[in-house]
C-alpha atoms as a PDB file:
ATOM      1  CA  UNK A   1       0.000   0.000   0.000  1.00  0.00           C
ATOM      2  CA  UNK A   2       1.456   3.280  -0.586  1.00  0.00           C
ATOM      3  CA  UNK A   3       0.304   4.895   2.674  1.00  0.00           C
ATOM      4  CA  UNK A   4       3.077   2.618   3.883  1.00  0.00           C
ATOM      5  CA  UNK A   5       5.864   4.224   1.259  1.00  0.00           C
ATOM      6  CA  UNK A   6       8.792   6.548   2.466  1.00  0.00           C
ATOM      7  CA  UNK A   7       9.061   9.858   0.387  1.00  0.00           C
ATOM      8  CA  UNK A   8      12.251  10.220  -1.619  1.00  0.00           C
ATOM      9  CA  UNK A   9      14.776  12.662   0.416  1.00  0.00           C
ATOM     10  CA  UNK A  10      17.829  14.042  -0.993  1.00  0.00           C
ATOM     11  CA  UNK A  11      20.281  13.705   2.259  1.00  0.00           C
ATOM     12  CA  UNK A  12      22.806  16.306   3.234  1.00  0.00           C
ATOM     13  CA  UNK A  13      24.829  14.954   5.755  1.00  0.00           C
ATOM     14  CA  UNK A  14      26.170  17.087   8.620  1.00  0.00           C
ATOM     15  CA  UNK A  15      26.909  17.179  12.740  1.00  0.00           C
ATOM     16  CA  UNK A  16      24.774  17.579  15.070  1.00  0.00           C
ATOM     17  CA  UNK A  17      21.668  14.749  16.176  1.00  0.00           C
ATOM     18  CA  UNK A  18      18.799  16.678  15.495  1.00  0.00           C
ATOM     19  CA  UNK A  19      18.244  16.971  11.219  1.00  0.00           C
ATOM     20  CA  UNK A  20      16.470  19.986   9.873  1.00  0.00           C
ATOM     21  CA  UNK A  21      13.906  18.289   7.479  1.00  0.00           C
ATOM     22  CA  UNK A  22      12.537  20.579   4.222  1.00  0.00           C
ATOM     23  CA  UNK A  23       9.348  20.134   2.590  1.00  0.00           C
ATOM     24  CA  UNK A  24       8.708  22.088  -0.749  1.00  0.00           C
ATOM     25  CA  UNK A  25       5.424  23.763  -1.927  1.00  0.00           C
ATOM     26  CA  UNK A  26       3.297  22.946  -4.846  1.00  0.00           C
ATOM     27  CA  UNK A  27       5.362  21.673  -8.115  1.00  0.00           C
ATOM     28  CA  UNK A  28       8.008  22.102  -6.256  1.00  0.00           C
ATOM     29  CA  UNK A  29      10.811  19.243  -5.623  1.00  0.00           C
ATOM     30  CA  UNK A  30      13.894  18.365  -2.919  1.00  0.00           C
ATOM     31  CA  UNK A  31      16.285  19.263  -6.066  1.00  0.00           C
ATOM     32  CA  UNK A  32      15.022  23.165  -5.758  1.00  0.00           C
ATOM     33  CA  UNK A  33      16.635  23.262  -2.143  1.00  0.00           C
ATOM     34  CA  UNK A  34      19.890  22.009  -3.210  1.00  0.00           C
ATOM     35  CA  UNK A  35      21.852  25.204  -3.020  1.00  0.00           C
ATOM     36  CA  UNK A  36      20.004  26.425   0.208  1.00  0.00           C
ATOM     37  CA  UNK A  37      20.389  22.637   2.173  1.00  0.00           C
ATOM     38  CA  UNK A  38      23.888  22.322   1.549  1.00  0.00           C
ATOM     39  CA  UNK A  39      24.862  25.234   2.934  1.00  0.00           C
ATOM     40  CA  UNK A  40      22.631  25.203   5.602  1.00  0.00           C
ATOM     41  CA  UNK A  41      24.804  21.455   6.189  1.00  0.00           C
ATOM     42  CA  UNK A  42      27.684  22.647   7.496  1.00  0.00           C
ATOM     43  CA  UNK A  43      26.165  23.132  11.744  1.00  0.00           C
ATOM     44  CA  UNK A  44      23.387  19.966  10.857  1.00  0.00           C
ATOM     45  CA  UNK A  45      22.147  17.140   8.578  1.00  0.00           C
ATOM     46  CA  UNK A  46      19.674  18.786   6.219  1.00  0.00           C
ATOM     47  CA  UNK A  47      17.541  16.146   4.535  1.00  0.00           C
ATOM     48  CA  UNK A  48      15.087  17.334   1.664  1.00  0.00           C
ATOM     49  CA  UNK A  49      12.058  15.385   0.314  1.00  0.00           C
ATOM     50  CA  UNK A  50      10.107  14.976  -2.148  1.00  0.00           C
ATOM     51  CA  UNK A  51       6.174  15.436  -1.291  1.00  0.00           C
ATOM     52  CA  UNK A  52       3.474  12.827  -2.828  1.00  0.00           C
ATOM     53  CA  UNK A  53       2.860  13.367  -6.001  1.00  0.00           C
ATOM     54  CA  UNK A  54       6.022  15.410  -6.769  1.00  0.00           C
ATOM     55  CA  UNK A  55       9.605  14.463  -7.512  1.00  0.00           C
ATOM     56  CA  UNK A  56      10.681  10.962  -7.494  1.00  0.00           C
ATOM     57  CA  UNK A  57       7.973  10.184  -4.456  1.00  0.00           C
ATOM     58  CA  UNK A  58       5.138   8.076  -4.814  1.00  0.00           C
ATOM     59  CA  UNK A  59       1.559   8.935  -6.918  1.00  0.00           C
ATOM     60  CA  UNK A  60      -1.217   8.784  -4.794  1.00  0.00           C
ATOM     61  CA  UNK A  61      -4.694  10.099  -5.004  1.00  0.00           C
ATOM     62  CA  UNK A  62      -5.047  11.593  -1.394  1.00  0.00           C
ATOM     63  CA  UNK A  63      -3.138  14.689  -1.542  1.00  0.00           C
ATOM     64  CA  UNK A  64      -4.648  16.223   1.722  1.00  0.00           C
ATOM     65  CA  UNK A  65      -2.447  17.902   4.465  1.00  0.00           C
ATOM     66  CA  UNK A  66      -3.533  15.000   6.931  1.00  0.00           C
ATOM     67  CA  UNK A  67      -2.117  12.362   4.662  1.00  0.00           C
ATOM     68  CA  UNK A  68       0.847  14.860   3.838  1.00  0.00           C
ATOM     69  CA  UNK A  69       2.092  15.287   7.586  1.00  0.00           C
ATOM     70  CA  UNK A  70       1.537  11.724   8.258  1.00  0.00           C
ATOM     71  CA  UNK A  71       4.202  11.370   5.414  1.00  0.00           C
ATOM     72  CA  UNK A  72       6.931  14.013   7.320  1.00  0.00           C
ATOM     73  CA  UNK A  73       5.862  11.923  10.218  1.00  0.00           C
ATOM     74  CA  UNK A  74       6.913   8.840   8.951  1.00  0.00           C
ATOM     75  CA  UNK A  75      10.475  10.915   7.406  1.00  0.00           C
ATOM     76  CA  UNK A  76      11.081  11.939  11.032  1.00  0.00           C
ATOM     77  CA  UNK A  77      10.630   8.572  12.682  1.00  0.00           C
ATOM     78  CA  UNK A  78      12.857   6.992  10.053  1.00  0.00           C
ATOM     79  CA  UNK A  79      15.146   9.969  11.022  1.00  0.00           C
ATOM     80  CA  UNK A  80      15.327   8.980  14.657  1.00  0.00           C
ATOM     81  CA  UNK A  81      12.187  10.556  16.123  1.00  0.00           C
ATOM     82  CA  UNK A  82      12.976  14.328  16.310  1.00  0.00           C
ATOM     83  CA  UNK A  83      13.644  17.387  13.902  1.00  0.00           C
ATOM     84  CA  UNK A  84      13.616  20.700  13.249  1.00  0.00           C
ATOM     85  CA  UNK A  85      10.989  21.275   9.915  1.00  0.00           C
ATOM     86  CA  UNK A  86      11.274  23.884   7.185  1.00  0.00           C
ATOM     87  CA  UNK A  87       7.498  23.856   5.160  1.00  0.00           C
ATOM     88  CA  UNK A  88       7.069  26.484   2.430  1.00  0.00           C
ATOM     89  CA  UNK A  89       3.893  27.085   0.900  1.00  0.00           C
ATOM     90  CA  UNK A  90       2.054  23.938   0.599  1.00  0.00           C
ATOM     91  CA  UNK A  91       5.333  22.287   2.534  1.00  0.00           C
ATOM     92  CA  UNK A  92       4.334  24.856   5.006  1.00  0.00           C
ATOM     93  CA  UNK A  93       0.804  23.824   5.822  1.00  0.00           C
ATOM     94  CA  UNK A  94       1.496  20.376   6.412  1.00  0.00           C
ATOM     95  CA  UNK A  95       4.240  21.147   8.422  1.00  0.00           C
ATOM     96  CA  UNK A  96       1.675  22.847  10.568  1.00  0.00           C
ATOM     97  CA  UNK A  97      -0.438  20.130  10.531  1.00  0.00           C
ATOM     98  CA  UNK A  98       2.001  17.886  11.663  1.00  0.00           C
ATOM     99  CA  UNK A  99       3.365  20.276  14.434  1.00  0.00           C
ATOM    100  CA  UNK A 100      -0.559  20.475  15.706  1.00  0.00           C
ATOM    101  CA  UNK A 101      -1.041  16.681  15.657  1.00  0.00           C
ATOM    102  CA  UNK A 102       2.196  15.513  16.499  1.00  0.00           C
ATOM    103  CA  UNK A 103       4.045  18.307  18.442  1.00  0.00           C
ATOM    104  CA  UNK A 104       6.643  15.500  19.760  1.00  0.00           C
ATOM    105  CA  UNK A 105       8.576  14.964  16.682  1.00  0.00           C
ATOM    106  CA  UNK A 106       9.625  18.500  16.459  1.00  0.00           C
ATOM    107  CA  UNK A 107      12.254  20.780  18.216  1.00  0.00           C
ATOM    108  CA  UNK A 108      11.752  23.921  15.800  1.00  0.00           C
ATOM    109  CA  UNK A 109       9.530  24.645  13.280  1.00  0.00           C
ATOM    110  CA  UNK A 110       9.374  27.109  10.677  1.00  0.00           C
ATOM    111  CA  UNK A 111       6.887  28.017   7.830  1.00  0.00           C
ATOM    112  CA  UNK A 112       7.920  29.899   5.022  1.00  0.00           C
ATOM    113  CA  UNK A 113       5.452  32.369   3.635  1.00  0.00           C
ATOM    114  CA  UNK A 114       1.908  30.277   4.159  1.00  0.00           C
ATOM    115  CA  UNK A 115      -0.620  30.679   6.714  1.00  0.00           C
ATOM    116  CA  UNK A 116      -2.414  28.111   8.482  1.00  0.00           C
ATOM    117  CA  UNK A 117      -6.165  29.526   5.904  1.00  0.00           C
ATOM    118  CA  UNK A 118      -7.782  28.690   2.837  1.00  0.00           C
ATOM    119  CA  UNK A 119      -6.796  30.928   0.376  1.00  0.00           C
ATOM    120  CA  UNK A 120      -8.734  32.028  -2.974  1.00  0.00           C
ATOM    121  CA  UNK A 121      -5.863  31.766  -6.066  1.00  0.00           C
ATOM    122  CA  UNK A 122      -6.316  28.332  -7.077  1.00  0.00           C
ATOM    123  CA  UNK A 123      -3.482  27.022  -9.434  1.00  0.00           C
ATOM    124  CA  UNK A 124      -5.522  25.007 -11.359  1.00  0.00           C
ATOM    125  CA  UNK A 125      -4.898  26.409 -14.429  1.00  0.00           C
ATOM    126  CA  UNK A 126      -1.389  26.057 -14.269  1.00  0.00           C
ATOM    127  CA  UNK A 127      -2.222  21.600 -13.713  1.00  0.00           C
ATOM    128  CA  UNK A 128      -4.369  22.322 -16.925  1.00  0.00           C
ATOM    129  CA  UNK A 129      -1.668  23.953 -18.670  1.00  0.00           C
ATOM    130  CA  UNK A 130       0.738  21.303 -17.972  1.00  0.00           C
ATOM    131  CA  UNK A 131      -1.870  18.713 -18.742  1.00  0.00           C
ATOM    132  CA  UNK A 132      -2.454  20.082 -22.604  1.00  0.00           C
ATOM    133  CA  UNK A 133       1.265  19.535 -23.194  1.00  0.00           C
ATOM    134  CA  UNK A 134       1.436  16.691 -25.915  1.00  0.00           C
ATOM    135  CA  UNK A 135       4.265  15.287 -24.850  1.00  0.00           C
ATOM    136  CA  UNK A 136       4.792  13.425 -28.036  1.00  0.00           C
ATOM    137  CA  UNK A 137       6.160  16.407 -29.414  1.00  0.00           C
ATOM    138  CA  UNK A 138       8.788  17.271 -27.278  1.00  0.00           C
ATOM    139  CA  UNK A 139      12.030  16.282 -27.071  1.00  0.00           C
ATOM    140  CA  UNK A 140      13.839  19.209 -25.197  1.00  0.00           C
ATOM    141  CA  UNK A 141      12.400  21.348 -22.209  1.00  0.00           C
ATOM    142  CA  UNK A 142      12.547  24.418 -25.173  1.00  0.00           C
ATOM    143  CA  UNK A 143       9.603  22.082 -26.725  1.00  0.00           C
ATOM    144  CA  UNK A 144       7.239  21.631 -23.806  1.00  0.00           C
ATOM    145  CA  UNK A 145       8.478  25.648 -22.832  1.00  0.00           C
ATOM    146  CA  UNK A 146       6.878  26.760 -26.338  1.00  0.00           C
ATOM    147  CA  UNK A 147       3.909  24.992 -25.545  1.00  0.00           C
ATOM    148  CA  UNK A 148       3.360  26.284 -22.562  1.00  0.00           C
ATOM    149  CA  UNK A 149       3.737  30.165 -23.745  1.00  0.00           C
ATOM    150  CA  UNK A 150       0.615  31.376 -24.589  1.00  0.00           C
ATOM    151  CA  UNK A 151      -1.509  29.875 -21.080  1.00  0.00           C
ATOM    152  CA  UNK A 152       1.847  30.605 -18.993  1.00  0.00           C
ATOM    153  CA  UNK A 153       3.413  33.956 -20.058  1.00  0.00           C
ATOM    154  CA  UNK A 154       5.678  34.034 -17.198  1.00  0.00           C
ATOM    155  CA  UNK A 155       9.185  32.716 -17.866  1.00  0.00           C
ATOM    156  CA  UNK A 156      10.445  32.381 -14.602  1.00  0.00           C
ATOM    157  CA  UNK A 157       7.194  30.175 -14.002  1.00  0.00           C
ATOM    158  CA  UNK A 158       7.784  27.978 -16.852  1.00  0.00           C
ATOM    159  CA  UNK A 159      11.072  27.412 -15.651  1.00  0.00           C
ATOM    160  CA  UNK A 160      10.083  26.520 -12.431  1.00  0.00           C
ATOM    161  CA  UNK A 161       7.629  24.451 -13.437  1.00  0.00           C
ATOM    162  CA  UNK A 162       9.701  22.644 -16.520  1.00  0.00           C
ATOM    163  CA  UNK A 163      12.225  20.961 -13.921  1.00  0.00           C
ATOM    164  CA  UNK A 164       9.281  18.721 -13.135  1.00  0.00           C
ATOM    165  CA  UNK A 165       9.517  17.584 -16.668  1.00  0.00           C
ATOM    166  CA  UNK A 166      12.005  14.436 -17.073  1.00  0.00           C
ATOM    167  CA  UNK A 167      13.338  13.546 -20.490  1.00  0.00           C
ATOM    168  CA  UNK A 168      14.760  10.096 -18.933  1.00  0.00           C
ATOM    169  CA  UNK A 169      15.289   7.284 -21.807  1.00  0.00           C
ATOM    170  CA  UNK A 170      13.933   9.991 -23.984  1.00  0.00           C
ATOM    171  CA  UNK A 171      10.276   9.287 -22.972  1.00  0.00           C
ATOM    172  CA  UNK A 172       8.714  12.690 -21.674  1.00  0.00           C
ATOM    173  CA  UNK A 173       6.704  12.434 -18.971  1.00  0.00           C
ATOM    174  CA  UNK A 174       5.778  15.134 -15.514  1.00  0.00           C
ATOM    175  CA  UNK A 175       6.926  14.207 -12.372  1.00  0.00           C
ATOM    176  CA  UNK A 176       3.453  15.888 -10.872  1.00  0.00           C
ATOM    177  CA  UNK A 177       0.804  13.606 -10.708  1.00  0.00           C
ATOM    178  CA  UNK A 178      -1.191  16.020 -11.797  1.00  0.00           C
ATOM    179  CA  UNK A 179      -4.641  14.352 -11.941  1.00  0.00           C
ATOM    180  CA  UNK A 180      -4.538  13.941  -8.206  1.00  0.00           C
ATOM    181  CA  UNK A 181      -3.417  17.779  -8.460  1.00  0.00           C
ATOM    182  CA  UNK A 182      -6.130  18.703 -10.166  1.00  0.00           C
ATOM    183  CA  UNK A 183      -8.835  16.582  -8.242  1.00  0.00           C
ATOM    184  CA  UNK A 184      -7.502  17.583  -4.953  1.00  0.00           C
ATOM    185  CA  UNK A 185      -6.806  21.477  -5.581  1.00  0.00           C
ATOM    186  CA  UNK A 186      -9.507  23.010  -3.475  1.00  0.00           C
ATOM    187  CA  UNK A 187      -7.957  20.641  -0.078  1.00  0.00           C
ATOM    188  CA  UNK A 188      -4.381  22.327  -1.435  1.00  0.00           C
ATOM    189  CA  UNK A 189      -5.809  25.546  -1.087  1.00  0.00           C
ATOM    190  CA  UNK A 190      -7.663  25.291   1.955  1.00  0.00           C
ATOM    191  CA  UNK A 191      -6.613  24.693   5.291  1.00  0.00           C
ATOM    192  CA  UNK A 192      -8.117  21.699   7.536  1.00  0.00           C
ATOM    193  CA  UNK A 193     -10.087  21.960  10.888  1.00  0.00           C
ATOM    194  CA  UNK A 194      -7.771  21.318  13.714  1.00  0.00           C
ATOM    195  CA  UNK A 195      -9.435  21.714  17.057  1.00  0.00           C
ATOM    196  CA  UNK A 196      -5.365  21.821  18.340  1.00  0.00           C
ATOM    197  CA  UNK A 197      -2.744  24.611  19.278  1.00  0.00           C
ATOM    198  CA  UNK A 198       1.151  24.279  19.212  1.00  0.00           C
ATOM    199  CA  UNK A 199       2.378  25.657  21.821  1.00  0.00           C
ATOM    200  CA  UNK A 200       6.592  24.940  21.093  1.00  0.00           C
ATOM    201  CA  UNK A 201       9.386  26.944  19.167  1.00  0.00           C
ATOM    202  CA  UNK A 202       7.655  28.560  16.019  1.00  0.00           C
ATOM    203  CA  UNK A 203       8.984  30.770  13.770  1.00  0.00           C
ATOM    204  CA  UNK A 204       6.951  32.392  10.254  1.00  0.00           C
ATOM    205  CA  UNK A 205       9.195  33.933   7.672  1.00  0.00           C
ATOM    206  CA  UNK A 206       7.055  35.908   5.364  1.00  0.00           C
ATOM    207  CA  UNK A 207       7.495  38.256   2.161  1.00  0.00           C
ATOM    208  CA  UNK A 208       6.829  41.779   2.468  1.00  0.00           C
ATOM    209  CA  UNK A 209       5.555  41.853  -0.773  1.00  0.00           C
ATOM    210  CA  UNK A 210       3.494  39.039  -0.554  1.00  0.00           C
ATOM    211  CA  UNK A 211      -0.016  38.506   0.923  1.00  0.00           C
ATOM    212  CA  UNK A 212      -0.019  35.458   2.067  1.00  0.00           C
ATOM    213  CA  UNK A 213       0.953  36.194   5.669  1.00  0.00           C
ATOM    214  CA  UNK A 214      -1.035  39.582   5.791  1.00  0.00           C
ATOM    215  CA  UNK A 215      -1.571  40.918   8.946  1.00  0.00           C
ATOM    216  CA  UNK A 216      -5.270  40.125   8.420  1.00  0.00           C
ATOM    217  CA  UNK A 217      -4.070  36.498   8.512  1.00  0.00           C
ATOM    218  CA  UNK A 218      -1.730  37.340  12.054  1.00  0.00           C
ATOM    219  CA  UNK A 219      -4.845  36.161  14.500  1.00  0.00           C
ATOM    220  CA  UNK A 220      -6.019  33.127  12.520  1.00  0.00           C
ATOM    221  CA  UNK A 221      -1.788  32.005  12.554  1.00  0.00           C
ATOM    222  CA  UNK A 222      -1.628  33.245  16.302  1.00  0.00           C
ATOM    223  CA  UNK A 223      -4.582  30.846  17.554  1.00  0.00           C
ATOM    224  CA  UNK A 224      -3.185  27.652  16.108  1.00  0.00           C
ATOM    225  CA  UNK A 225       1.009  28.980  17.419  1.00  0.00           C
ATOM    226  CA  UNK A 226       0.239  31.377  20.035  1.00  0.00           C
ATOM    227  CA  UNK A 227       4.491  31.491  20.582  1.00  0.00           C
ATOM    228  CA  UNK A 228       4.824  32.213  16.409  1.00  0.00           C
ATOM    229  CA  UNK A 229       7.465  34.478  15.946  1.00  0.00           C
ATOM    230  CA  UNK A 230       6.535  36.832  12.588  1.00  0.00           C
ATOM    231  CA  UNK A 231       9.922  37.769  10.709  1.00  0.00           C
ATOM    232  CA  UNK A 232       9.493  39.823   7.758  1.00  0.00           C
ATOM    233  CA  UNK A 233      11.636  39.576   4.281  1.00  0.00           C
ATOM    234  CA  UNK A 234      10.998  43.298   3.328  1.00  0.00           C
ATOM    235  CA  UNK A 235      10.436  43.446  -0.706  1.00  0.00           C
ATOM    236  CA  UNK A 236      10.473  39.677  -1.177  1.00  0.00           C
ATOM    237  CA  UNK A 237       7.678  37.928  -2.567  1.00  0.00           C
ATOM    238  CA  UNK A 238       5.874  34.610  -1.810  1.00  0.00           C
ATOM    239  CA  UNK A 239       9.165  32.803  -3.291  1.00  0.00           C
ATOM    240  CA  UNK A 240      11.756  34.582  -1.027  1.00  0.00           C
ATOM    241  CA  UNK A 241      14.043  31.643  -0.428  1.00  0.00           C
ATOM    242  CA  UNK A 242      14.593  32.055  -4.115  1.00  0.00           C
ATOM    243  CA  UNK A 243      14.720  35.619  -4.211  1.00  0.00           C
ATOM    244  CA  UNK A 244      16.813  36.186  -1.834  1.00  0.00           C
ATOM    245  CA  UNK A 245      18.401  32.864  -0.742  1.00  0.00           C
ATOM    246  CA  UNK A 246      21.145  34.318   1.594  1.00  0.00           C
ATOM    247  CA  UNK A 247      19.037  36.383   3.410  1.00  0.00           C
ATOM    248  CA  UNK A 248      16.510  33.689   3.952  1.00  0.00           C
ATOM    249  CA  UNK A 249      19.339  31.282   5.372  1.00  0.00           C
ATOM    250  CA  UNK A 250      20.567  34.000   7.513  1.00  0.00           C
ATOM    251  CA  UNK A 251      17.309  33.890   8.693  1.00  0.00           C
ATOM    252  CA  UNK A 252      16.803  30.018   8.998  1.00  0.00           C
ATOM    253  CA  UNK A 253      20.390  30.452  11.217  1.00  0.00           C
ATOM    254  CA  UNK A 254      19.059  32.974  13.190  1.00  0.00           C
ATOM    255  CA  UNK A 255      15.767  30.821  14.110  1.00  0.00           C
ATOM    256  CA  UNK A 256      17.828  27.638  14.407  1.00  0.00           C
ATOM    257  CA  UNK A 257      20.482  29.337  16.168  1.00  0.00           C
ATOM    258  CA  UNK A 258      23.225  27.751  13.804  1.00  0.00           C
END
């Protein structure tokens, strides 16, 4: 059964017992923290995975934050039953809901740039736009990126997005399972009800340019972690650790106290 199935983690090893663990938002993958883990590997043992339904983890149809922190859960335990966690974005919410349902398994957490609400911007039409790739005509990423043009202007998106594209034995194919993506989109963008708090170390790094930690959203965040520490990225967006990836590890030191 796959519930039983470890995600794929991309290990950084370093000193120290406790790891720091870092889960990646939506079509997002380990690989994308490569530059940010290794550095962050020289005070611990940084260990990156790969959600469900991204990367080189397993397809499921459940893509709901209860089945996704059972998954860190299981990451941790195999780890040796304690961490410090990293979420952003959707990496972020089930980071939460792992802290609120099993608070043991963590020393530190920190969310990067999500709050613990169901938000309104679906990303559905991005799934879709992968989805109407015909994959029988590409051969290079340049292929599927010309496809994906005219319903995707944004470059930097497509980019993103086209490292979840593997050209392996030269048969195409998304690492997203994006049917379950699509099916599951409004759980993705919501938030489940957790009659819980987390009362232990808690730390939100947020974009100042980005609204997804507004300060409308500071009470909802503060009844769930009533200890949450707010630190603000002024002028980075919802994507700061790639913005600005020094000054978000500065900042994942200062919370970690590495």
């Amino acid at each position: 059964m796959s519930e039983t199935r470890m995600l794929n983690m991309i290990d950084h090893p370093g000193p120290g017992s406790v790891p720091l663990v870092i889960a990646h938002g939506l079509f997002g993958s380990a690989r994308n923290w490569n530059v940010i883990a290794k550095r962050l590997s020289d005070a611990r043992r940084v260990v990156a995975v790969d959600m469900r339904n991204h990367g080189d983890s397993f397809h499921h149809p459940d893509h709901g934050y209860e089945a996704m922190a059972t998954d860190l859960a299981r990451v941790i335990e195999h780890l040796g039953g304690k961490a410090d966690l990293l979420g952003h974005s959707m990496g972020g919410k089930a980071a939460m809901v792992l802290a609120l349902t099993r608070p043991e398994l963590l020393r530190h957490l920190i969310v990067a740039d999500i709050a613990p609400v169901p938000y309104s911007h679906t990303q559905a039409h991005v799934v879709e736009a992968l989805r109407a790739v015909d994959l029988s005509m590409v051969s290079r990423r340049s292929d599927a990126d010309a496809q994906l043009k005219s319903s995707l202007p944004d470059a930097m998106l497509r980019a993103f997005l086209l490292q979840s594209l593997s050209l392996d034995d030269g048969a195409p194919r998304w690492r997203l399972n994006l049917a379950a993506l699509a099916d599951q989109m409004p759980r993705i963008i919501g938030f489940p009800e957790i009659d819980a708090r987390h009362d232990g170390e808690m730390a939100f790094l947020r974009g100042g340019a980005s609204d997804y930690v507004s300060d409308a959203r500071l009470d909802a965040l503060r009844g769930y972690f009533p200890k949450a520490r707010i630190l603000t990225m002024e002028g980075r967006g919802h994507w700061l650790h790639a913005e600005d990836p020094r000054g978000f590890e500065a900042m994942v030191r200062e919370v970690l106290g590495t």
